[in-house]
PDB file of N, CA and C in Angstrom:
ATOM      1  N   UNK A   1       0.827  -1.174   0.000  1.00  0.00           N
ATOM      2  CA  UNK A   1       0.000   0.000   0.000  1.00  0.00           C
ATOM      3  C   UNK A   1       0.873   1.241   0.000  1.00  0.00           C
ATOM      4  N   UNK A   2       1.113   2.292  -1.143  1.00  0.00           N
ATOM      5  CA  UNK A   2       1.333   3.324  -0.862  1.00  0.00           C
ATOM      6  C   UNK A   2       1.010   4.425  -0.209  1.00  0.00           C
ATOM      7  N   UNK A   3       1.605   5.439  -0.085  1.00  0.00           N
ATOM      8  CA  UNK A   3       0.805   6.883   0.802  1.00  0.00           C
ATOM      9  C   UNK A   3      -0.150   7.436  -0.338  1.00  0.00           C
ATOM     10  N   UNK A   4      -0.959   7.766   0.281  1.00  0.00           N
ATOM     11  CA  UNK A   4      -1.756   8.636  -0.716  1.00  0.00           C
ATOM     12  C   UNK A   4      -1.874   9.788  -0.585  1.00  0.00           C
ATOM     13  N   UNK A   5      -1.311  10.679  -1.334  1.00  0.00           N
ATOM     14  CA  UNK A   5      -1.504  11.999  -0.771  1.00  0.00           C
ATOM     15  C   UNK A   5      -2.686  12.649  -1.507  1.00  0.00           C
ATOM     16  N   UNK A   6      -3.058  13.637  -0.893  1.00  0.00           N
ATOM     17  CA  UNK A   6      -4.314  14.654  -1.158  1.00  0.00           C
ATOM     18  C   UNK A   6      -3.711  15.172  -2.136  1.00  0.00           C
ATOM     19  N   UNK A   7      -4.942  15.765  -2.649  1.00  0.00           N
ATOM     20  CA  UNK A   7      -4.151  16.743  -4.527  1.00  0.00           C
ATOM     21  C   UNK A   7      -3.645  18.479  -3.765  1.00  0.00           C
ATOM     22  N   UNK A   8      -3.943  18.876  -2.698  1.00  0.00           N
ATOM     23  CA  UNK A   8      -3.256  19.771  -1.916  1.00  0.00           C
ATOM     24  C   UNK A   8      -1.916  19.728  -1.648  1.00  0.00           C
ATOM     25  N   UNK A   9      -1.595  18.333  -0.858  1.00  0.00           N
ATOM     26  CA  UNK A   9      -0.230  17.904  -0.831  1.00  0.00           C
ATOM     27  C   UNK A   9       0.668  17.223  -1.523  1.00  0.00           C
ATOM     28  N   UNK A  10      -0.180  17.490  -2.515  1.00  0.00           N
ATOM     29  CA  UNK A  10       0.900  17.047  -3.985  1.00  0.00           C
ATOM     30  C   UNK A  10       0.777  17.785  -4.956  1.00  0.00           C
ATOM     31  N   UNK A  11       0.106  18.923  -4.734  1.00  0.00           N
ATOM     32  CA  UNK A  11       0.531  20.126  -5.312  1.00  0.00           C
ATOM     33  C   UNK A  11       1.418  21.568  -4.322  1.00  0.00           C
ATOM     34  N   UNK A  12       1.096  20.817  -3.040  1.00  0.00           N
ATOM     35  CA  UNK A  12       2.624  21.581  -2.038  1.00  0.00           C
ATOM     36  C   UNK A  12       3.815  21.218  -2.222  1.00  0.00           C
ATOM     37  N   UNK A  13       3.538  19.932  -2.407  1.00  0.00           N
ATOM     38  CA  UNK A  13       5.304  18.824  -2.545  1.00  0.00           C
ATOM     39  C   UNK A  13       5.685  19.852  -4.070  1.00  0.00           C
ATOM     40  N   UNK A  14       4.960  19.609  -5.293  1.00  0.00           N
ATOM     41  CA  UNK A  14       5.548  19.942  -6.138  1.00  0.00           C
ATOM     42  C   UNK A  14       5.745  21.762  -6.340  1.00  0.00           C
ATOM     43  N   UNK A  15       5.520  22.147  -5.738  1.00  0.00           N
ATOM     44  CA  UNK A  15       5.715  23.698  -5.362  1.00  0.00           C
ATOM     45  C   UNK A  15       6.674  23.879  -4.417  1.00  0.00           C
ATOM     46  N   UNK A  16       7.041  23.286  -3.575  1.00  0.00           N
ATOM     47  CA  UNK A  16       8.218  22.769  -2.682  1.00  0.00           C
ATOM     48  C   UNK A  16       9.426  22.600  -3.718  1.00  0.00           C
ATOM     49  N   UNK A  17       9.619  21.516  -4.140  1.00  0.00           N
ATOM     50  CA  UNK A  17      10.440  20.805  -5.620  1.00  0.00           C
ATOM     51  C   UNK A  17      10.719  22.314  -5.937  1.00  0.00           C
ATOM     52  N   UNK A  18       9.992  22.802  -6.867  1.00  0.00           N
ATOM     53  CA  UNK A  18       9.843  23.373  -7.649  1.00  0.00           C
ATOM     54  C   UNK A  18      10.939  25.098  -7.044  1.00  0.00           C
ATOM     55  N   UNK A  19      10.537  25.346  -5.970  1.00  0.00           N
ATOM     56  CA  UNK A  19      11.001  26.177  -5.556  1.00  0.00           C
ATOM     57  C   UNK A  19      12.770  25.689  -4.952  1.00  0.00           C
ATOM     58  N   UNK A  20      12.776  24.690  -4.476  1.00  0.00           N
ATOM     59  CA  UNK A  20      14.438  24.562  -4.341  1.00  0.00           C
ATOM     60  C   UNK A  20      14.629  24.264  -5.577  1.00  0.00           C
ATOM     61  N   UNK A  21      14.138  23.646  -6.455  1.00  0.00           N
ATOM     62  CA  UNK A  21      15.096  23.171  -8.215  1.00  0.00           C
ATOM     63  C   UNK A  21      15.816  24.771  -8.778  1.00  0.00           C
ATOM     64  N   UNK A  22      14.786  26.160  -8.364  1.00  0.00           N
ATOM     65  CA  UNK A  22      14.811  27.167  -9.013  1.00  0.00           C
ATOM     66  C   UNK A  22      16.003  27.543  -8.255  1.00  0.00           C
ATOM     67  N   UNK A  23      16.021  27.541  -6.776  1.00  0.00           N
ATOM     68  CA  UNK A  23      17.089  28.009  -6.437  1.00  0.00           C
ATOM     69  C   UNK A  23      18.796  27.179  -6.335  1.00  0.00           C
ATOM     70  N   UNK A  24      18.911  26.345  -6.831  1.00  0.00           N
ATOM     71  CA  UNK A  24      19.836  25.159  -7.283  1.00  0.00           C
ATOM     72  C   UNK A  24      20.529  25.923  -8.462  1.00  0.00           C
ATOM     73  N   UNK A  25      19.346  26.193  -8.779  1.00  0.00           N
ATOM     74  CA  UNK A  25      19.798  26.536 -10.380  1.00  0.00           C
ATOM     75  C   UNK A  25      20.433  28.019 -10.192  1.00  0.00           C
ATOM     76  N   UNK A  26      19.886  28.367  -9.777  1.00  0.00           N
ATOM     77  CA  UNK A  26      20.206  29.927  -9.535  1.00  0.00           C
ATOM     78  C   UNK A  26      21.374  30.316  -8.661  1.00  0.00           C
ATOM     79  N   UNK A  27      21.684  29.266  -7.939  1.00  0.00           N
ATOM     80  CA  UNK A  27      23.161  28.938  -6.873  1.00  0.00           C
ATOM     81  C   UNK A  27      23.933  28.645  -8.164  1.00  0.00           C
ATOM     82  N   UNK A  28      23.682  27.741  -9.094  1.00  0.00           N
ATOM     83  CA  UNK A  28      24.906  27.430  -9.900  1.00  0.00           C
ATOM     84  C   UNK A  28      25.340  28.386 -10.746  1.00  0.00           C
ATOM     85  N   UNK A  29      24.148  29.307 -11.644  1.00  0.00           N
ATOM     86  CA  UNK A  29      24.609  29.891 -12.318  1.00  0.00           C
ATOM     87  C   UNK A  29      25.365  31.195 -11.687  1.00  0.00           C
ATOM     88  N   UNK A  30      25.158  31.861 -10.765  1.00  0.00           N
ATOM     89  CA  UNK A  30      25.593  32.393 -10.307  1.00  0.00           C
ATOM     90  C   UNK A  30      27.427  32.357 -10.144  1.00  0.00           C
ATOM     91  N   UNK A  31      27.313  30.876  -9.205  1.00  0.00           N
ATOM     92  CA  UNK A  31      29.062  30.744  -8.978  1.00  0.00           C
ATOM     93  C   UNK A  31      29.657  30.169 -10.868  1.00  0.00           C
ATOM     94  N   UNK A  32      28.625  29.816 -12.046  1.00  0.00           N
ATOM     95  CA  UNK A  32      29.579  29.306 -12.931  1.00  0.00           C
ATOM     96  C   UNK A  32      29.652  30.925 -13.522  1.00  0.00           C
ATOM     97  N   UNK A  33      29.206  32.058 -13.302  1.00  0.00           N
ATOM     98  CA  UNK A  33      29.713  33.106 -13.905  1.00  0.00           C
ATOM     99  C   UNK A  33      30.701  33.603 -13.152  1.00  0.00           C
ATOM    100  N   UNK A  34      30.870  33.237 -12.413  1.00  0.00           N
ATOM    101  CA  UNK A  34      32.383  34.021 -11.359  1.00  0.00           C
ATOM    102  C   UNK A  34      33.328  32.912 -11.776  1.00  0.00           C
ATOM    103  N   UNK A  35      33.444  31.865 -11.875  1.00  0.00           N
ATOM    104  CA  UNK A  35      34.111  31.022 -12.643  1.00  0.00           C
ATOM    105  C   UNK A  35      34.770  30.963 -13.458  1.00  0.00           C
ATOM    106  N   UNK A  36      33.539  31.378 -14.627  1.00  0.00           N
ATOM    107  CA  UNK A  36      33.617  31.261 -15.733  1.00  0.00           C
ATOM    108  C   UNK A  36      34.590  30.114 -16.644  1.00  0.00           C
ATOM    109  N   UNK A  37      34.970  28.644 -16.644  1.00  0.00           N
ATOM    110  CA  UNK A  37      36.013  28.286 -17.349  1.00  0.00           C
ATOM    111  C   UNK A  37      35.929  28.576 -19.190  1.00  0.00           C
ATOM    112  N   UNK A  38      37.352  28.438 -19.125  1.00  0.00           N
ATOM    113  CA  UNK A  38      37.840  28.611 -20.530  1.00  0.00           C
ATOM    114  C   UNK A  38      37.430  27.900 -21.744  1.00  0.00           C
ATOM    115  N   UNK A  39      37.080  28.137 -22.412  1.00  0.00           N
ATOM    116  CA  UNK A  39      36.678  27.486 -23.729  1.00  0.00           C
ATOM    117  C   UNK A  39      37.517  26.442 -24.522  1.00  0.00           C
ATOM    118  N   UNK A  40      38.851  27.634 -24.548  1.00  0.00           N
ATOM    119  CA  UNK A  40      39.869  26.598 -25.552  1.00  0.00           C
ATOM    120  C   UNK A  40      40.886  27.054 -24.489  1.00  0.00           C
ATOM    121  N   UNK A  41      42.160  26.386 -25.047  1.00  0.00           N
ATOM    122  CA  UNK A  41      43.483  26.532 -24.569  1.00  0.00           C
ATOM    123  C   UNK A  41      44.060  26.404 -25.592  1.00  0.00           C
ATOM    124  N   UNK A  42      44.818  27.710 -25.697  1.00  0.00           N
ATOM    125  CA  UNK A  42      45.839  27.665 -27.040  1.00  0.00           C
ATOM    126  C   UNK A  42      47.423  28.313 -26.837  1.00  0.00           C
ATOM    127  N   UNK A  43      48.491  28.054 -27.291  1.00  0.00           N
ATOM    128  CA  UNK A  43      49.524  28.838 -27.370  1.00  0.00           C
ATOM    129  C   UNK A  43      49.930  29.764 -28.319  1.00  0.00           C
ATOM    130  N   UNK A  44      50.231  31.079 -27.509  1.00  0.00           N
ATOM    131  CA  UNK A  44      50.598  31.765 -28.355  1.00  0.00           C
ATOM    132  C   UNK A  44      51.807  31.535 -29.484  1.00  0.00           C
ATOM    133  N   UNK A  45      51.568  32.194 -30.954  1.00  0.00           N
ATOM    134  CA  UNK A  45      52.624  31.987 -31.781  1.00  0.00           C
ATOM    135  C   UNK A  45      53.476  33.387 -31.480  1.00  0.00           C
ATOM    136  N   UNK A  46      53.056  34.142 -31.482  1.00  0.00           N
ATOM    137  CA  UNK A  46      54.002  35.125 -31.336  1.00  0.00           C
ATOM    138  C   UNK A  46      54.019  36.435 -29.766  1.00  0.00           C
ATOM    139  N   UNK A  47      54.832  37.210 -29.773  1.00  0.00           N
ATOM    140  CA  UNK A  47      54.106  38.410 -28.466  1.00  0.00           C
ATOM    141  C   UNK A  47      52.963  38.698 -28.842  1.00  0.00           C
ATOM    142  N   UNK A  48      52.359  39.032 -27.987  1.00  0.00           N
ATOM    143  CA  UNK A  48      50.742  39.411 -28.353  1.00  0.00           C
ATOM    144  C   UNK A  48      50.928  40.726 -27.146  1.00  0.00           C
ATOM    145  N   UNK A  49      50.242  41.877 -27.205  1.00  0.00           N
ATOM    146  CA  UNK A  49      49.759  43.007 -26.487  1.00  0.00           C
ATOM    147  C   UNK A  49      48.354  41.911 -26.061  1.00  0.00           C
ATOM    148  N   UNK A  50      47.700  42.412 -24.643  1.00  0.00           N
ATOM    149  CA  UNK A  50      46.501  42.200 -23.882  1.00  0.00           C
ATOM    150  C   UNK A  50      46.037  43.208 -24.088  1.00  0.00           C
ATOM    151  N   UNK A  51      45.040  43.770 -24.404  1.00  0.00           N
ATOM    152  CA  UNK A  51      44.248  44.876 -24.404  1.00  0.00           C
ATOM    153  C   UNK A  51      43.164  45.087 -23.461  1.00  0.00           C
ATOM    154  N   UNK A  52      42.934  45.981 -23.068  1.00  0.00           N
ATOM    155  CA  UNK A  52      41.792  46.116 -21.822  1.00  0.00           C
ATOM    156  C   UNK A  52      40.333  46.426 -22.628  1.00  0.00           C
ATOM    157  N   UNK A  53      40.739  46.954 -23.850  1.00  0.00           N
ATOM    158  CA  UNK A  53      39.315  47.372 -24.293  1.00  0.00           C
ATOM    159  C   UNK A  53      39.378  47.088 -25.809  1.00  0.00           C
ATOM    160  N   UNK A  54      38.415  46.927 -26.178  1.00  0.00           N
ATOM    161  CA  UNK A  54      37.595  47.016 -27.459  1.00  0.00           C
ATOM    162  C   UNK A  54      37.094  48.288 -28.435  1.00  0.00           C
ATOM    163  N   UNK A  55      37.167  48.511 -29.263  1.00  0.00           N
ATOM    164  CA  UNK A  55      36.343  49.553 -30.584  1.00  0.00           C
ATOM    165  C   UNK A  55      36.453  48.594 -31.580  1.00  0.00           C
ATOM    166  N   UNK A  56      35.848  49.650 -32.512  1.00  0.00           N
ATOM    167  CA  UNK A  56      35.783  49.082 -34.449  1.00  0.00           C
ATOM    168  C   UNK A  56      37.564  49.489 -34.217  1.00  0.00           C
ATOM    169  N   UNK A  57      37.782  50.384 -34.109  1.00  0.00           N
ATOM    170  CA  UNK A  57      39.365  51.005 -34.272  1.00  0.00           C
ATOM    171  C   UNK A  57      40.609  49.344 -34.293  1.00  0.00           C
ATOM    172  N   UNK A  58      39.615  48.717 -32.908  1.00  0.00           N
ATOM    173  CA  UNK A  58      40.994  47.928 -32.734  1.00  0.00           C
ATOM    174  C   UNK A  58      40.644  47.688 -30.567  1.00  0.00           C
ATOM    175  N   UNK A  59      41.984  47.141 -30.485  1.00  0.00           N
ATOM    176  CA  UNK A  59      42.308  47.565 -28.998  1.00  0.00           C
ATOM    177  C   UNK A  59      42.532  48.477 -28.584  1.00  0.00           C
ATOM    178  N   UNK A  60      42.488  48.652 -27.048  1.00  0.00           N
ATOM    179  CA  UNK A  60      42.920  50.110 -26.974  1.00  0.00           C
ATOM    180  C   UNK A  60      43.610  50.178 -24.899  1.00  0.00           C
ATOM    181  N   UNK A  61      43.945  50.469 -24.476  1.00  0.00           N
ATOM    182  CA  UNK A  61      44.211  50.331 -23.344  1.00  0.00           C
ATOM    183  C   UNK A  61      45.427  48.855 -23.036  1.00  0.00           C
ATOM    184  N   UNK A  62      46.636  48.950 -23.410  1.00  0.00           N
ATOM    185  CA  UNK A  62      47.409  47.868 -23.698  1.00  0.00           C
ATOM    186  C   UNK A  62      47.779  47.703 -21.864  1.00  0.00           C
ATOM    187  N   UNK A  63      47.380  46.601 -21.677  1.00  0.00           N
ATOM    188  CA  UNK A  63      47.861  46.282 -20.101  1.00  0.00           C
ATOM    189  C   UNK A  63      49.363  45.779 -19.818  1.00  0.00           C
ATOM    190  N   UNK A  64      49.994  45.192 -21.283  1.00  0.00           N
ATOM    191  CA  UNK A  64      50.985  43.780 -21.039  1.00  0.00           C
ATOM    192  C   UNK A  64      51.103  43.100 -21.775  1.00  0.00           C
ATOM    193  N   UNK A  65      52.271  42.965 -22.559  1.00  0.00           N
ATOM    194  CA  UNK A  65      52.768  41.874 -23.363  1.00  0.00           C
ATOM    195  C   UNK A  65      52.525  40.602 -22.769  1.00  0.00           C
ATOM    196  N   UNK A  66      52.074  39.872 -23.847  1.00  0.00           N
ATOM    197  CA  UNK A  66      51.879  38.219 -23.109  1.00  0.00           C
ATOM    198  C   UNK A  66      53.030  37.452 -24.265  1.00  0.00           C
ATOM    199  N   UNK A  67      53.742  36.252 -23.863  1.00  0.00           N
ATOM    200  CA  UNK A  67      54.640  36.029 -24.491  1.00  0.00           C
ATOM    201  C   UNK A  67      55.027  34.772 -25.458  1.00  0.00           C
ATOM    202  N   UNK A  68      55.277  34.865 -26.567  1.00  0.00           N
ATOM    203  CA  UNK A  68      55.046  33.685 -27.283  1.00  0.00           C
ATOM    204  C   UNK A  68      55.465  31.940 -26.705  1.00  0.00           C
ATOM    205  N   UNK A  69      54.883  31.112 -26.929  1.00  0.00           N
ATOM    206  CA  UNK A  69      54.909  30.261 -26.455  1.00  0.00           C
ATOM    207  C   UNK A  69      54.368  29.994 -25.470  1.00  0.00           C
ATOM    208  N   UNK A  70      53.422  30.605 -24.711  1.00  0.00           N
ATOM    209  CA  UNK A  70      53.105  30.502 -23.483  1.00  0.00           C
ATOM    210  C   UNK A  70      51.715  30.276 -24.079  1.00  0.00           C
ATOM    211  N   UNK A  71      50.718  29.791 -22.587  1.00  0.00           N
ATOM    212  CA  UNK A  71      48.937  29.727 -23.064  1.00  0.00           C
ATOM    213  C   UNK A  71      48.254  30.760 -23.039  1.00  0.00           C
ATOM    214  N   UNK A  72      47.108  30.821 -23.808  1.00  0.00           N
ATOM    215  CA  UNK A  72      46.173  31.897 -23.834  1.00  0.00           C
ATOM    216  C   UNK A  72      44.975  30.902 -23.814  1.00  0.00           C
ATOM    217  N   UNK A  73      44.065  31.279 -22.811  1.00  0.00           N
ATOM    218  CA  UNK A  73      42.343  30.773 -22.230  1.00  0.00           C
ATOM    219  C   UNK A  73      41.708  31.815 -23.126  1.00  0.00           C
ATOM    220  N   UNK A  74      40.997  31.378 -23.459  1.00  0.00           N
ATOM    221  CA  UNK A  74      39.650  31.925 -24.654  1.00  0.00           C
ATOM    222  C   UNK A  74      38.449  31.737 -24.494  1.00  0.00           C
ATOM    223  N   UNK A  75      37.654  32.633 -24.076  1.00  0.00           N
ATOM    224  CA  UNK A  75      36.038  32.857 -23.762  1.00  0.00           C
ATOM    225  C   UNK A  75      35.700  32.869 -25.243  1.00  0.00           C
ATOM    226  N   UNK A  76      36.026  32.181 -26.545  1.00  0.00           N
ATOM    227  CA  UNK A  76      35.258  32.231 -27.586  1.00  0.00           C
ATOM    228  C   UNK A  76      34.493  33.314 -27.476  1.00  0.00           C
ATOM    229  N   UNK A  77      34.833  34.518 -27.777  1.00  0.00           N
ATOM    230  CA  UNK A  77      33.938  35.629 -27.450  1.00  0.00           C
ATOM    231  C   UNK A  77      35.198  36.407 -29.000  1.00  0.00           C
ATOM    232  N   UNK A  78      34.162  36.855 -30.113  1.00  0.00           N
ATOM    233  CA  UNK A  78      35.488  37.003 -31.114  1.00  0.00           C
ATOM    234  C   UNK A  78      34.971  38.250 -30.930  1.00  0.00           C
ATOM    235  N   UNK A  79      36.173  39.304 -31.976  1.00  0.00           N
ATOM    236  CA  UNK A  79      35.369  40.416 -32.394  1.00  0.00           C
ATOM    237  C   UNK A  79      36.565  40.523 -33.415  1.00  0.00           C
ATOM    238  N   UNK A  80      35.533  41.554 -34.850  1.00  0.00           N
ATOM    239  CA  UNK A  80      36.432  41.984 -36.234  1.00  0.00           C
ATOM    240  C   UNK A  80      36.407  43.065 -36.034  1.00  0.00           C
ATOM    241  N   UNK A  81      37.226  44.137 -36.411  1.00  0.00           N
ATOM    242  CA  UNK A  81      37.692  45.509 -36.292  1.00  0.00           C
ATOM    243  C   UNK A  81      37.379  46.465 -37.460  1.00  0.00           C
ATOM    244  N   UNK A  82      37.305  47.478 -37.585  1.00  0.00           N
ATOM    245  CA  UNK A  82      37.495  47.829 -38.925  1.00  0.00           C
ATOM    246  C   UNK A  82      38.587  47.617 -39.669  1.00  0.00           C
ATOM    247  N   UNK A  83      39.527  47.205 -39.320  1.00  0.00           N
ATOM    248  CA  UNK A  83      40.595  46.479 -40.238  1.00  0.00           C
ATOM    249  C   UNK A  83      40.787  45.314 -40.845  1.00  0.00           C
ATOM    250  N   UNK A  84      39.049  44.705 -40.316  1.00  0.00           N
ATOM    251  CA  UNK A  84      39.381  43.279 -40.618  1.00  0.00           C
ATOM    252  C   UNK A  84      40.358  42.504 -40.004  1.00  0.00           C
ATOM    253  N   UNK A  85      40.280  42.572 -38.720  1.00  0.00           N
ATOM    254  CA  UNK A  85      41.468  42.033 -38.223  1.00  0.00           C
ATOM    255  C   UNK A  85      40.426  41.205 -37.177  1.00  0.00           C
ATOM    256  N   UNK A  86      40.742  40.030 -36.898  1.00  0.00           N
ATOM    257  CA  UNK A  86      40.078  39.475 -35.835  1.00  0.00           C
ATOM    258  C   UNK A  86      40.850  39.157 -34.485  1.00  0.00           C
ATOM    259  N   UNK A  87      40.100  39.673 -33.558  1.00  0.00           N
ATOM    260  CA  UNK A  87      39.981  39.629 -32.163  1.00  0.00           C
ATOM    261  C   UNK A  87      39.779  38.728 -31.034  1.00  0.00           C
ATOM    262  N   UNK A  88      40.601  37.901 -30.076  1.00  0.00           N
ATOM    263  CA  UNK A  88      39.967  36.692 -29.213  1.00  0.00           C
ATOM    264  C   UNK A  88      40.208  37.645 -27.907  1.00  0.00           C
ATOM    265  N   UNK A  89      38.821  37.248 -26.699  1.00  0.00           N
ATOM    266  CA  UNK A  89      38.785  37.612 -25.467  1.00  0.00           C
ATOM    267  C   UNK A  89      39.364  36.413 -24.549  1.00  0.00           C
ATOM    268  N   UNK A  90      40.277  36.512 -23.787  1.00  0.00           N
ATOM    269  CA  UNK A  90      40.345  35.442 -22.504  1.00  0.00           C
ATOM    270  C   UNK A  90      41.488  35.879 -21.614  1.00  0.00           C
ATOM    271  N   UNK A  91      42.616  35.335 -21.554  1.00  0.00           N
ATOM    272  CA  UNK A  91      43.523  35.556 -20.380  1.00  0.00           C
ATOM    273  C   UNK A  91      44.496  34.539 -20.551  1.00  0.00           C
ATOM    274  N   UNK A  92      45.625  35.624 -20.958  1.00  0.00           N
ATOM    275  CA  UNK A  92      47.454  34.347 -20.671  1.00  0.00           C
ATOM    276  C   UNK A  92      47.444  34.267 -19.090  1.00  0.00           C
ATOM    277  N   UNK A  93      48.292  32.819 -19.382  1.00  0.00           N
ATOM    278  CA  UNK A  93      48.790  32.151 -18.500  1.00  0.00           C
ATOM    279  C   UNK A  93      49.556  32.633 -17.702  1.00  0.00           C
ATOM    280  N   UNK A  94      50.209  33.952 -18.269  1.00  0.00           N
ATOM    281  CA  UNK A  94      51.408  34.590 -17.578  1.00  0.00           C
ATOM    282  C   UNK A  94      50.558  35.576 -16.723  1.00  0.00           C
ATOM    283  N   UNK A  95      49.367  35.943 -16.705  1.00  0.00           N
ATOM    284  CA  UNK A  95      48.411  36.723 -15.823  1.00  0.00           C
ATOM    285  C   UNK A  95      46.814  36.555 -15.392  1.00  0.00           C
ATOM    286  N   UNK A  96      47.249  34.794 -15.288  1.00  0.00           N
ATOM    287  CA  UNK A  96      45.401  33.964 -15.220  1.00  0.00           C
ATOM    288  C   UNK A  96      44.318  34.838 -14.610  1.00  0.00           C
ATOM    289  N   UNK A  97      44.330  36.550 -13.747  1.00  0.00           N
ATOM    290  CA  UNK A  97      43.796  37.155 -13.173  1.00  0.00           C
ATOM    291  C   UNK A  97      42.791  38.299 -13.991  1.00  0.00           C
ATOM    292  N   UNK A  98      43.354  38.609 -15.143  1.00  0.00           N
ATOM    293  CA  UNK A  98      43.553  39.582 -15.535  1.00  0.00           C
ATOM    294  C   UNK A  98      42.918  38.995 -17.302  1.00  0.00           C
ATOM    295  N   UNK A  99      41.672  39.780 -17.775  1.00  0.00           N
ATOM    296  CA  UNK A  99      41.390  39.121 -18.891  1.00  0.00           C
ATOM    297  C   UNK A  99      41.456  40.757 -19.595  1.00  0.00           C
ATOM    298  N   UNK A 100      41.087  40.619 -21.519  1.00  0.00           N
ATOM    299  CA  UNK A 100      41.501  41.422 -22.565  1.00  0.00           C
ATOM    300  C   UNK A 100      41.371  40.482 -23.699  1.00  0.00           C
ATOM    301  N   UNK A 101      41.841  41.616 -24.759  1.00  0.00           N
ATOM    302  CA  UNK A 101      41.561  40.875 -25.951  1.00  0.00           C
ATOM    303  C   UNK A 101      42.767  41.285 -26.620  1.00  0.00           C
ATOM    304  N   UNK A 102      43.920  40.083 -27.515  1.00  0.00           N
ATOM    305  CA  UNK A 102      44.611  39.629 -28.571  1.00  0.00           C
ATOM    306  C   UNK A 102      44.390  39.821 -29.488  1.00  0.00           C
ATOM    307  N   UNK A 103      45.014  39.952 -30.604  1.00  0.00           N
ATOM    308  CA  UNK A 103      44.842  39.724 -31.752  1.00  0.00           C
ATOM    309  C   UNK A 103      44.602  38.349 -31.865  1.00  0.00           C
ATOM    310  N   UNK A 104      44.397  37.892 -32.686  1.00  0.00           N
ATOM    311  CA  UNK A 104      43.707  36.113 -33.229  1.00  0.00           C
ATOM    312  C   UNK A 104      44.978  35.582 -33.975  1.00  0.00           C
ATOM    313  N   UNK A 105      45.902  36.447 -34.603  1.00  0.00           N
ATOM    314  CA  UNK A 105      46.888  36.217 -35.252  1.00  0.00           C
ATOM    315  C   UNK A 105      47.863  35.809 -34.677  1.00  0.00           C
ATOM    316  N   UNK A 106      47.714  36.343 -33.416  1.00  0.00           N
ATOM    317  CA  UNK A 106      49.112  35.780 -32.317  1.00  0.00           C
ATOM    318  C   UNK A 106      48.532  34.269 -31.586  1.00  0.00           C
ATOM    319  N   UNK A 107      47.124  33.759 -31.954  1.00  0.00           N
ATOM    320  CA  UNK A 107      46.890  32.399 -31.431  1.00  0.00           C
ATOM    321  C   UNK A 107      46.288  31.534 -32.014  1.00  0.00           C
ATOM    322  N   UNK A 108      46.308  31.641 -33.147  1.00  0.00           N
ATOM    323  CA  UNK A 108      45.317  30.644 -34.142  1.00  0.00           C
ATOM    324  C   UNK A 108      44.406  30.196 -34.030  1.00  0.00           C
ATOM    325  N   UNK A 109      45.281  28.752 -33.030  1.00  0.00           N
ATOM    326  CA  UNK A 109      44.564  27.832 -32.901  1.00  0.00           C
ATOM    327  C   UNK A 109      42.933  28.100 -31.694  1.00  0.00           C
ATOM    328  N   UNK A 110      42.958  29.318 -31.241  1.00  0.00           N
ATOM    329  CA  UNK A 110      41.684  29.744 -30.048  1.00  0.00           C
ATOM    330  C   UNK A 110      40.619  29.972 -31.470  1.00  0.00           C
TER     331      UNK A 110
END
């Protein structure tokens, strides 16, 4: 014999559910945006400038040479310039703290 519940208390249970599932969810997304992990992992081919900011122009606000051979983390987040030049967002290895955007030319493979 199972319990039988009333259609009251099985529409509390599932309003119950329902209300921790929302906040589960809302705990995770929260800490996976402070997180955030990396998309790709790539090495740089050449020096690359970090840039702090973005325009059509280009970069702009140079924080720090990042240095060839070393990794660059990539938020797949692109951008093209008016030069036609394409753009990757993430963070070298030589400053895992600290994110900007590369040229695409100095990492290919992101």
């Amino acid at each position: 014999m199972g319990i039988a519940l009333s259609r009251r208390g099985r529409l509390a249970m599932l309003a119950a559910g329902t209300i921790a599932g929302s906040a589960i969810a809302l705990t995770g997304t929260a800490s996976a945006a402070q997180v955030q992990p990396a998309d790709y992992v790539c090495n740089l081919t050449g020096n690359a400038y970090l840039y702090q900011g973005m325009s059509h122009a280009g970069g702009y606000d140079p924080l720090f040479t990042l240095h060839k051979g070393r990794g660059f983390h990539s938020y797949e987040r692109y951008f093209y310039d008016d030069s036609h030049r394409n753009w990757v967002y993430g963070y070298g290895a030589e400053h895992p703290g600290v994110t900007g955007w590369i040229l695409l030319s100095h990492a290919p493979q992101c």
